[in-house]
C-alpha atoms as a PDB file:
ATOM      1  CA  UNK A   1      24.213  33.071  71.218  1.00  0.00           C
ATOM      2  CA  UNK A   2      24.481  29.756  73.598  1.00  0.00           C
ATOM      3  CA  UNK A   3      23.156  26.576  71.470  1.00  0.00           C
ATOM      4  CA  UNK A   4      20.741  24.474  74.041  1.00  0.00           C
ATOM      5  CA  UNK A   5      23.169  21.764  73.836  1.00  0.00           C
ATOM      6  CA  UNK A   6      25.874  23.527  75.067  1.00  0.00           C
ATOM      7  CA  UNK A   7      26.490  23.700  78.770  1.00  0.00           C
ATOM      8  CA  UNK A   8      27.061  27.523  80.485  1.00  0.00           C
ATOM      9  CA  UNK A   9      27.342  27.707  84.338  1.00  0.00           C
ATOM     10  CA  UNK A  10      25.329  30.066  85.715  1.00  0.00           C
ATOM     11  CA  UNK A  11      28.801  31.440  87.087  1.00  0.00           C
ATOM     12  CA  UNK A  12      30.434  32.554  83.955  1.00  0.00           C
ATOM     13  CA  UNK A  13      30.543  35.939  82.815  1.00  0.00           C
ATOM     14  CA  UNK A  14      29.646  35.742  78.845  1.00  0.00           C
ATOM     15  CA  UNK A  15      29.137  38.749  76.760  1.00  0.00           C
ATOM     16  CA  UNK A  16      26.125  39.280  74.950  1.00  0.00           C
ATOM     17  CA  UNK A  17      27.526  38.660  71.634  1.00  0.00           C
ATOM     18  CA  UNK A  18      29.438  35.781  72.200  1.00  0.00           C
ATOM     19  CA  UNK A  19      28.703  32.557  70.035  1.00  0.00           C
ATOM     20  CA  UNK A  20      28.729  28.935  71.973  1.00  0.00           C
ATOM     21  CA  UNK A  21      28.302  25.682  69.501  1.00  0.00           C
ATOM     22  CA  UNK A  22      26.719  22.470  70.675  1.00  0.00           C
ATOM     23  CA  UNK A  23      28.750  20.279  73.451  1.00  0.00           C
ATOM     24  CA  UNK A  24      30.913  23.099  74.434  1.00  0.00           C
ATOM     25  CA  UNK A  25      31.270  23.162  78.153  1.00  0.00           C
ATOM     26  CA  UNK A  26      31.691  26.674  80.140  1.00  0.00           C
ATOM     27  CA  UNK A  27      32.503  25.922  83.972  1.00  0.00           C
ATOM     28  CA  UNK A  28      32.332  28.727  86.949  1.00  0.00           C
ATOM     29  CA  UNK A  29      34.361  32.237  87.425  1.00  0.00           C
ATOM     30  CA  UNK A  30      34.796  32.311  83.395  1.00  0.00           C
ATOM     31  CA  UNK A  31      35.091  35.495  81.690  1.00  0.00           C
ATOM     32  CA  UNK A  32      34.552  36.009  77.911  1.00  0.00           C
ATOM     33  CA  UNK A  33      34.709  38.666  76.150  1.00  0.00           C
ATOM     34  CA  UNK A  34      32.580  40.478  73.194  1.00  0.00           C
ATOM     35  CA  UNK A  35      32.748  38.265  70.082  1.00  0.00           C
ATOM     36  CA  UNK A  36      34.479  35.736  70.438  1.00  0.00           C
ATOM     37  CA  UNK A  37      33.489  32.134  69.139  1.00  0.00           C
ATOM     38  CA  UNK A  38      33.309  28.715  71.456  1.00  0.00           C
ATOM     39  CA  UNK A  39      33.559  25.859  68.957  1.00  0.00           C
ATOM     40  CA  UNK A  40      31.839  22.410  69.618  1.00  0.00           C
ATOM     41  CA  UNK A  41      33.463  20.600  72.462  1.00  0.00           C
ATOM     42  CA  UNK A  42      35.256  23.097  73.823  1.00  0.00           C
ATOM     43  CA  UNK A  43      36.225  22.915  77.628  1.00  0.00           C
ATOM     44  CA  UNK A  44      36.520  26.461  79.127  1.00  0.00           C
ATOM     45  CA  UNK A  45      37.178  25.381  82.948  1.00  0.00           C
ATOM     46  CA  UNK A  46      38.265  27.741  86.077  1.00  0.00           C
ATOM     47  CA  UNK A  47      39.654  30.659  86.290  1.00  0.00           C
ATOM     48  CA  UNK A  48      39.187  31.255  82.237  1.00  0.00           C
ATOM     49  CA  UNK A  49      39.801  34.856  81.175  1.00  0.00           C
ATOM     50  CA  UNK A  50      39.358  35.205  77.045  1.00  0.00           C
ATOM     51  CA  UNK A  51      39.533  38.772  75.560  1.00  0.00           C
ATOM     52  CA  UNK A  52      37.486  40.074  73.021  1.00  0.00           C
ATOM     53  CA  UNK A  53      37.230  38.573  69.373  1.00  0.00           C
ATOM     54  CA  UNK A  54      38.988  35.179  69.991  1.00  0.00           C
ATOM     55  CA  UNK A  55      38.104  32.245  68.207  1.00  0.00           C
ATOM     56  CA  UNK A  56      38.734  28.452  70.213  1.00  0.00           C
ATOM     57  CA  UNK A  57      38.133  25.797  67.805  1.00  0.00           C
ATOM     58  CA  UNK A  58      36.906  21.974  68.827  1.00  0.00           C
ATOM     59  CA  UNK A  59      38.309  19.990  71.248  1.00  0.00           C
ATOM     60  CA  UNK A  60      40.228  22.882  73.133  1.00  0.00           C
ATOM     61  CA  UNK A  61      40.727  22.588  76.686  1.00  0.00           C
ATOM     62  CA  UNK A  62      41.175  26.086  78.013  1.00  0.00           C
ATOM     63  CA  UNK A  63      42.674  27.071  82.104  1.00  0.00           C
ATOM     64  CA  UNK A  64      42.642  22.706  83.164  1.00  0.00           C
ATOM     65  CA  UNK A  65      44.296  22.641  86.665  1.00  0.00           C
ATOM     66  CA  UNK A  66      48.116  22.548  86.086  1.00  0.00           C
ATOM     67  CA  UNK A  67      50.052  19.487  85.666  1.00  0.00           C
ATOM     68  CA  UNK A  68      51.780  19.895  88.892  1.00  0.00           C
ATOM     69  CA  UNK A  69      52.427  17.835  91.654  1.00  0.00           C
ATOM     70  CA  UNK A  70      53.035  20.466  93.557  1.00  0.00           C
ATOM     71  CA  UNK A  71      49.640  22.464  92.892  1.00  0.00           C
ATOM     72  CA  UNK A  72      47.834  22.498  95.712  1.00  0.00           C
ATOM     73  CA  UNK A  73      44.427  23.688  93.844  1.00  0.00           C
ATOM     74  CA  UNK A  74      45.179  27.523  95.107  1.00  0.00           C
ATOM     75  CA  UNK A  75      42.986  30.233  92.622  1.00  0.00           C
ATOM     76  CA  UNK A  76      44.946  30.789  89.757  1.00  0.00           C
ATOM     77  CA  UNK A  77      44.054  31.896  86.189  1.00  0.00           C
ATOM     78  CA  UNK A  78      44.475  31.560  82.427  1.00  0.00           C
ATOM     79  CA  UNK A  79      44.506  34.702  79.717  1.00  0.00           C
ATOM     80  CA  UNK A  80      43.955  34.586  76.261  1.00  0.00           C
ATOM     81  CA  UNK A  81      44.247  38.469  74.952  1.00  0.00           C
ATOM     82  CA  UNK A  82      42.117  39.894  72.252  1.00  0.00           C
ATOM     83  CA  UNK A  83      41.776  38.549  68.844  1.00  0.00           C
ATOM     84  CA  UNK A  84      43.913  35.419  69.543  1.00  0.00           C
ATOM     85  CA  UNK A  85      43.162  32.330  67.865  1.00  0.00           C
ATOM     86  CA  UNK A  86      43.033  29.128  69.919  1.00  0.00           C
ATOM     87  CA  UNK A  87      42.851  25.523  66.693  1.00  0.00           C
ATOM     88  CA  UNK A  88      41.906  22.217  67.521  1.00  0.00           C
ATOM     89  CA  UNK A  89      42.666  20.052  70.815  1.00  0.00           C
ATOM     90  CA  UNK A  90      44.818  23.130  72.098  1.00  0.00           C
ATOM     91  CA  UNK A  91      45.613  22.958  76.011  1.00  0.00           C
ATOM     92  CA  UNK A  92      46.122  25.986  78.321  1.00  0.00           C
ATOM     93  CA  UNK A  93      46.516  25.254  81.716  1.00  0.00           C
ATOM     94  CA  UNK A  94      46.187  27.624  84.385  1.00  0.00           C
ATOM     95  CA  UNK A  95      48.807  28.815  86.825  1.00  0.00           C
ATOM     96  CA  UNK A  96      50.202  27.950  90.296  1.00  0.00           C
ATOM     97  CA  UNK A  97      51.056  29.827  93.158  1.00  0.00           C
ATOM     98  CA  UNK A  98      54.385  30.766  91.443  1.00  0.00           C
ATOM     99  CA  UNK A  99      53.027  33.349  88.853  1.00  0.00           C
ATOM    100  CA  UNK A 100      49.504  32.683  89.889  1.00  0.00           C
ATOM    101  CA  UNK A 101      48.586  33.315  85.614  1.00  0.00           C
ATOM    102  CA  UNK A 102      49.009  31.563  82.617  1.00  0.00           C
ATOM    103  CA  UNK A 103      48.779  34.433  79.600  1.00  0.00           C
ATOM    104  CA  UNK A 104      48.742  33.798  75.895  1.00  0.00           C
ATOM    105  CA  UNK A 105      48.906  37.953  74.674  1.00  0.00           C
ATOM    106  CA  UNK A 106      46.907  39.291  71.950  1.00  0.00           C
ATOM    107  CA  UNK A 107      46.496  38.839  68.219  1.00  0.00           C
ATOM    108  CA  UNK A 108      48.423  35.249  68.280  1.00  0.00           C
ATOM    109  CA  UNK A 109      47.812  32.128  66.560  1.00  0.00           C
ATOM    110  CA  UNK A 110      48.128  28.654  68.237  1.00  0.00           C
ATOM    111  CA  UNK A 111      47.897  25.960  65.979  1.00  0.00           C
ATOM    112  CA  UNK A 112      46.612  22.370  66.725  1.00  0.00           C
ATOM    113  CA  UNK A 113      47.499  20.061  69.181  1.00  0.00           C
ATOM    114  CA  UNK A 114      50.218  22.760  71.148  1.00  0.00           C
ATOM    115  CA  UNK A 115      50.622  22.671  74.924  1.00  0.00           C
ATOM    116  CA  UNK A 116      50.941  26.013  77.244  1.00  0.00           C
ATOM    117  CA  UNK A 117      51.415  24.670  80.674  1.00  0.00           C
ATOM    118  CA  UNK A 118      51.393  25.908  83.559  1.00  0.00           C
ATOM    119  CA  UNK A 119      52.968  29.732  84.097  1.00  0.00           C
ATOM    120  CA  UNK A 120      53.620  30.558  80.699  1.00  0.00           C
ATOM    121  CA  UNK A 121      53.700  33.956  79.757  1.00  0.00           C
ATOM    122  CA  UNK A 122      53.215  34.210  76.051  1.00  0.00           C
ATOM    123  CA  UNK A 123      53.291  38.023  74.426  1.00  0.00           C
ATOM    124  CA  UNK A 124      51.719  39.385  71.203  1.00  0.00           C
ATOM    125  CA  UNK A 125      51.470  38.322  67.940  1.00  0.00           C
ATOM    126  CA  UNK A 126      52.985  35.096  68.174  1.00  0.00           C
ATOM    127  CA  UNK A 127      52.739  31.975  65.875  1.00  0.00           C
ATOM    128  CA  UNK A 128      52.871  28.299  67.338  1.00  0.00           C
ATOM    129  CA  UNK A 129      52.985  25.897  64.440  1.00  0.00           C
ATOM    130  CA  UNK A 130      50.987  22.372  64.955  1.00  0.00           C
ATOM    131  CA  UNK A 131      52.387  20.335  68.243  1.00  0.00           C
ATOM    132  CA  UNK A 132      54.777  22.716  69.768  1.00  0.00           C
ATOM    133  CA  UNK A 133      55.005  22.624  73.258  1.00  0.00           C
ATOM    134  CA  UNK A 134      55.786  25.183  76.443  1.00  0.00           C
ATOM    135  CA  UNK A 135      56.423  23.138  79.928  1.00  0.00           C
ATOM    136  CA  UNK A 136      55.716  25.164  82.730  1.00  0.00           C
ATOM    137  CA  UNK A 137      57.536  28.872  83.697  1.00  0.00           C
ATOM    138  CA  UNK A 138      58.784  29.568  80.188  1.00  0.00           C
ATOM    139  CA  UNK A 139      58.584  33.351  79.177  1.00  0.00           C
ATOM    140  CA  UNK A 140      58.370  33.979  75.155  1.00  0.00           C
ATOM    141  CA  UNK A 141      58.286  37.377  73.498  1.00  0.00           C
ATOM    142  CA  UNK A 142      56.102  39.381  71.014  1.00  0.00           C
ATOM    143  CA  UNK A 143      56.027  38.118  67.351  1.00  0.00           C
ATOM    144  CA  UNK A 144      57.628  34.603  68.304  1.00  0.00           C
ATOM    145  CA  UNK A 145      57.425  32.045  65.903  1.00  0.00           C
ATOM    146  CA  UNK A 146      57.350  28.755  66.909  1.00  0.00           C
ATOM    147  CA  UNK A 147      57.861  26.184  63.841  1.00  0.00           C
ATOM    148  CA  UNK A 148      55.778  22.793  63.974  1.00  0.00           C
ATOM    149  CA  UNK A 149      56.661  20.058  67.031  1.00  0.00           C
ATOM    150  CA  UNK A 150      59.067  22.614  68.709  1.00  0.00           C
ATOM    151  CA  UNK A 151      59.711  21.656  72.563  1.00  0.00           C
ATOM    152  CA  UNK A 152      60.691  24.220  75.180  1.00  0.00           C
ATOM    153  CA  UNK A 153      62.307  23.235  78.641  1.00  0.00           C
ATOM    154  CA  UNK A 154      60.349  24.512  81.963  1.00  0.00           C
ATOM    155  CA  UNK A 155      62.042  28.204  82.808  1.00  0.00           C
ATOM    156  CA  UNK A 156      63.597  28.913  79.361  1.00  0.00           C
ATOM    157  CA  UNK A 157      62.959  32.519  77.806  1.00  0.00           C
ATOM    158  CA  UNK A 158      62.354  33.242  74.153  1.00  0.00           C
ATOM    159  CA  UNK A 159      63.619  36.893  73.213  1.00  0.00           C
ATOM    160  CA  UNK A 160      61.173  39.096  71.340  1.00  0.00           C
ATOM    161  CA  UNK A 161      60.908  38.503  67.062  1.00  0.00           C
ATOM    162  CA  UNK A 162      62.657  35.618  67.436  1.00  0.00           C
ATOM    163  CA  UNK A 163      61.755  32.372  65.101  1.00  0.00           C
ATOM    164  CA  UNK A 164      62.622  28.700  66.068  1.00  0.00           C
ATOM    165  CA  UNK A 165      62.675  26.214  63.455  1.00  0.00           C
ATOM    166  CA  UNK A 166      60.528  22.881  63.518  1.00  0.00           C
ATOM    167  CA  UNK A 167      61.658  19.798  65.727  1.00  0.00           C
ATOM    168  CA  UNK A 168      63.799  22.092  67.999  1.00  0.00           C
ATOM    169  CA  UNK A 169      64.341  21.008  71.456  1.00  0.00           C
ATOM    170  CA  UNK A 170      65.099  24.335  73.207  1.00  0.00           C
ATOM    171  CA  UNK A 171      67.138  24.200  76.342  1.00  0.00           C
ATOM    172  CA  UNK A 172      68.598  27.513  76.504  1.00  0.00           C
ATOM    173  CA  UNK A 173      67.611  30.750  76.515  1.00  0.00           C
ATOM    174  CA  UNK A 174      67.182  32.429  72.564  1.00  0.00           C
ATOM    175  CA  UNK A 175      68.258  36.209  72.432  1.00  0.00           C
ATOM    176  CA  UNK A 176      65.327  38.462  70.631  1.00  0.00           C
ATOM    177  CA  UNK A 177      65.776  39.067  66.669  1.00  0.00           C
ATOM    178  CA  UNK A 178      67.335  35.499  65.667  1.00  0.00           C
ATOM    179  CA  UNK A 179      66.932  32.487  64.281  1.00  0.00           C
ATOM    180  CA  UNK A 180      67.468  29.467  66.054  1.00  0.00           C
ATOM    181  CA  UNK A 181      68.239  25.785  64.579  1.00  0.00           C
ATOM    182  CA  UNK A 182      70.373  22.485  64.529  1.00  0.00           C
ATOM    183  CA  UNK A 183      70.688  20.127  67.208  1.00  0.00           C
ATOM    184  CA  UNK A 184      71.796  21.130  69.633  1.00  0.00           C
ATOM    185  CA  UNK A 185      69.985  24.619  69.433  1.00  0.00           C
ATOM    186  CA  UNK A 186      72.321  27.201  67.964  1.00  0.00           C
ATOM    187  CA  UNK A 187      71.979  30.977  66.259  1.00  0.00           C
ATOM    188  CA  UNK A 188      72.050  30.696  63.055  1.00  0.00           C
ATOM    189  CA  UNK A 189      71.080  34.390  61.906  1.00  0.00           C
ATOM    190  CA  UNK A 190      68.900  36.988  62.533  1.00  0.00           C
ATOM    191  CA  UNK A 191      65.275  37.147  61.808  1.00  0.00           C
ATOM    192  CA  UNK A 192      66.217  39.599  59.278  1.00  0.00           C
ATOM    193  CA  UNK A 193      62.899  38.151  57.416  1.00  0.00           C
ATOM    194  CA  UNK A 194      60.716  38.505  60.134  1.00  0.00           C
ATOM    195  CA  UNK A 195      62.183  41.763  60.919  1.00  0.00           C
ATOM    196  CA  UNK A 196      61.716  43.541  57.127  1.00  0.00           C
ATOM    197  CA  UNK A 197      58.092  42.257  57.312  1.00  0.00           C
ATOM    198  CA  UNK A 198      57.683  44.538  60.619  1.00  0.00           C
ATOM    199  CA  UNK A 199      59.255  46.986  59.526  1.00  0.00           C
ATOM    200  CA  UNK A 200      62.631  47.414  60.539  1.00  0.00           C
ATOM    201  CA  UNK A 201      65.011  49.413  58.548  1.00  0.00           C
ATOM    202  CA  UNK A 202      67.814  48.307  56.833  1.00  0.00           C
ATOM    203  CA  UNK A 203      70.114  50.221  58.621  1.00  0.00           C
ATOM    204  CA  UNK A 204      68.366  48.722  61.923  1.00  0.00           C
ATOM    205  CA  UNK A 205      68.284  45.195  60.898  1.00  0.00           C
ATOM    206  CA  UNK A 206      72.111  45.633  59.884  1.00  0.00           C
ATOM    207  CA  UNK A 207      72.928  47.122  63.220  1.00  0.00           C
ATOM    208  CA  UNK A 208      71.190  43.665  65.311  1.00  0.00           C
ATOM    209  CA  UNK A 209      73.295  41.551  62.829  1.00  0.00           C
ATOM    210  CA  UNK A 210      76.659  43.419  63.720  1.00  0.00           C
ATOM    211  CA  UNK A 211      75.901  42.898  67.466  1.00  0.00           C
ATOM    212  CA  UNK A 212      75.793  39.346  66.670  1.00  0.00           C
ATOM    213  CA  UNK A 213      78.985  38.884  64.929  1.00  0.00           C
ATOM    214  CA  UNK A 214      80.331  39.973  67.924  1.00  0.00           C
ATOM    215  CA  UNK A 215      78.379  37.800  70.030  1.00  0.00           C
ATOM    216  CA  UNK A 216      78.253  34.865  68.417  1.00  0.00           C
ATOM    217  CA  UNK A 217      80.977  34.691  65.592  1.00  0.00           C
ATOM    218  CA  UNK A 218      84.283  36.214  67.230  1.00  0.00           C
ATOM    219  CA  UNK A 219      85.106  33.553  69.875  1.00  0.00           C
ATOM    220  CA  UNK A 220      84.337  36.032  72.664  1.00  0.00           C
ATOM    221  CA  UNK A 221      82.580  34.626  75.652  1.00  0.00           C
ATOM    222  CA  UNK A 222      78.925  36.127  76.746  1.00  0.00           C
ATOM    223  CA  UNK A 223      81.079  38.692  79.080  1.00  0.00           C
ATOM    224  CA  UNK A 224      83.360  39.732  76.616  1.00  0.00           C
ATOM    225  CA  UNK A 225      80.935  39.580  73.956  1.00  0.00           C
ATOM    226  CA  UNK A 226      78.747  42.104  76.178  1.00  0.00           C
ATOM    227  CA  UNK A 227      81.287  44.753  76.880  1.00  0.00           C
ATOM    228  CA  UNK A 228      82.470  44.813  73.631  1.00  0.00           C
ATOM    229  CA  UNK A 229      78.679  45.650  72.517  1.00  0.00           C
ATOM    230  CA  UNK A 230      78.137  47.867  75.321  1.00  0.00           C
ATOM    231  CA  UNK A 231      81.441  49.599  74.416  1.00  0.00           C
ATOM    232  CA  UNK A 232      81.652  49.668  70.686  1.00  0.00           C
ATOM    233  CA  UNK A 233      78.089  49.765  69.561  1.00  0.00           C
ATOM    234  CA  UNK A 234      76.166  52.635  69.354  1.00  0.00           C
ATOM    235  CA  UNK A 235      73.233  53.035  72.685  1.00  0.00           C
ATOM    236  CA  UNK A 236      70.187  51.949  71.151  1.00  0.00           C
ATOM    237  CA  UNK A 237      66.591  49.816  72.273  1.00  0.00           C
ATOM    238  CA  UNK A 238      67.526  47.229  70.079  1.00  0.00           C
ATOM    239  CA  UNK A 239      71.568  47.047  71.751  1.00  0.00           C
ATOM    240  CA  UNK A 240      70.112  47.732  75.094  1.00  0.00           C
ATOM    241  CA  UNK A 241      67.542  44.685  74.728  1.00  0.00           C
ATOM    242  CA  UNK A 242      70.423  42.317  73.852  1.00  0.00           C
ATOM    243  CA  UNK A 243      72.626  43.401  76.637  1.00  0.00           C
ATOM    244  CA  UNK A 244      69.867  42.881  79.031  1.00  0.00           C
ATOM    245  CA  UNK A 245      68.515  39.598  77.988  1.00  0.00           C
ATOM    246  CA  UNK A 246      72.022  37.905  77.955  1.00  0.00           C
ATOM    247  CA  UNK A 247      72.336  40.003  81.803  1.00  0.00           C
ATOM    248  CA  UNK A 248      68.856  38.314  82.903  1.00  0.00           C
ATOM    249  CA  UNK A 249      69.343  34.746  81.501  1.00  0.00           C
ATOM    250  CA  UNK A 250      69.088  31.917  84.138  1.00  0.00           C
ATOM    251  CA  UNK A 251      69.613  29.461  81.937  1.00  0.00           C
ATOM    252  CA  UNK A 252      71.827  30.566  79.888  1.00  0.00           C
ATOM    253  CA  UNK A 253      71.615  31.899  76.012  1.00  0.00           C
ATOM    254  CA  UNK A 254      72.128  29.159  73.512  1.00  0.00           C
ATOM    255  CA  UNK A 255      75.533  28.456  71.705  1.00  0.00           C
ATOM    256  CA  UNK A 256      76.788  29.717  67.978  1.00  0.00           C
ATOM    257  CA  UNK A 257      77.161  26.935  65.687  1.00  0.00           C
ATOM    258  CA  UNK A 258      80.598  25.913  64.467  1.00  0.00           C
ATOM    259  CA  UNK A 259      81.185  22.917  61.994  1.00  0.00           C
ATOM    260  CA  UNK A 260      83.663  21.860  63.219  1.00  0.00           C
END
C-alpha cells in the first residue's frame, strides 16, 4: 500500500503487500520484499535489497553511496535479510568495489541512530543497542550483541554469540562466545548468559570456558595458547571455531585483563 505522498520510482521492485507511509522516498533498482513496512521519511536509495517482513522506522537512510574517498560510484549493494528491524535515523551504506555488498542478516534488531558503513557483513540475530557504530570492512557474527554507543575499527571481526558492553571502543578482533569490556577492550568471560538462553548445555558452555582459561588466563601467548587447545581439548565445532578465528585474525584478538 504506497500513500500518495510518498515517492516510489517507477524502477523499484515492491511487493504487493508492502506498506509505504507519507514522505518516504524509494529511488531506482530497489528490491523489497513481501511485508515489510517503510516508515515516514524513510530514504531507500540504490542498490537497496530488503527481505521479507522488515520493518524501517522514520528517518532511516538505507544503501547511501559509501563514505569513501576512494568509491568511485561502481554498482554495489545493501542487504537487509528477513524479519530484521531497521529504528529511527539508522544508516546503511552500500558497498565498494572491495566486497561489492553491505549485508545486515536476518531476524536482527538495529536500534536508533547506529551506523553500518560501507562493507559490513552483519549475520543473524544480532542486537545493536542505540548509537553503535561499524566503520567500513568489519565482519560480526550471528547473535552479536552490541551494547549502546559501541565503536568498531574498519576491518575488525566480531566472533559469533559474542556480547560487547556499552561505550567500547573495539580495536581488536573478539573471539565468538565472550564477553568483552574495560578500556582497553579485554575478555572478561564467556557469554555463558547469552549462551544458556540459546541453548547450550552445561557441559558445552563449561567446555568454551575451559578453552579460555587456557587462552586467556594461563600467561600463554595466542600460539601456545592454540596448541595447547588443539592438543588437550577434546575436537569439537565449538574448539574448532576458536582455533580458527584466532588462525584468521588480521588484527589481532583482543587482550585478557589483568589488574595489575
Amino acid at each position: 500500500m504506497n500513500q500518495p505522498l510518498a515517492y516510489v520510482h517507477p524502477g523499484a521492485k515492491i511487493a504487493k503487500n508492502v506498506v509505504i507511509e507519507p514522505f518516504a522516498t524509494i529511488h531506482n533498482d530497489v528490491i523489497i520484499g513481501e511485508g515489510t513496512w517503510i516508515g515516514s521519511n524513510v530514504t531507500i536509495m540504490e542498490g537497496a535489497r530488503i527481505g521479507k517482513n522488515c520493518n524501517i522506522f522514520p528517518g532511516a537512510v538505507i544503501s547511501a553511496i559509501p563514505q569513501d574517498l576512494k568509491f568511485q560510484d561502481e554498482e554495489t549493494t545493501a542487504h537487509i535479510g528477513d524479519n530484521t528491524t531497521i529504528r529511527e535515523y539508522v544508516t546503511v551504506n552500500r558497498g565498494t568495489i572491495d566486497r561489492g555488498k553491505t549485508i545486515i542478516g536476518k531476524n536482527c534488531l538495529i536500534m536508533a541512530y547506529c551506523h553500518i558503513a560501507h562493507d559490513c557483513f552483519v549475520g543473524d540475530n544480532c542486537i545493536f543497542s542505540n548509537n553503535s557504530t561499524l566503520a567500513g570492512h568489519i565482519t560480526v557474527g550471528d547473535y552479536v550483541i552490541l551494547a549502546g554507543m559501541t565503536a568498531v575499527h574498519q576491518f575488525c571481526t566480531i566472533g559469533n554469540h559474542a556480547f560487547v558492553t556499552g561505550g567500547s571502543l573495539v580495536r581488536k578482533d573478539v573471539p565468538p562466545y565472550v564477553k568483552a569490556a574495560r578500556e582497553p577492550l579485554s575478555y572478561a568471560g564467556i557469554n555463558s548468559i547469552g549462551l544458556r538462553r540459546r541453548g547450550f548445555t552445561p557441559e558445552k558452555i563449561r567446555e568454551i570456558q575451559n578453552i579460555y582459561r587456557i587462552l586467556y588466563q594461563k600467561n600463554f601467548n595466542n600460539s601456545q595458547a592454540s596448541r595447547i587447545i588443539e592438543a588437550e581439548m577434546e575436537a569439537t565445532p565449538e574448539r574448532d571455531e576458536i582455533l580458527q578465528f584466532i588462525k584468521n585474525s588480521k588484527r589481532g584478538i583482543m587482550k585478557g585483563y589483568f589488574s595489575n
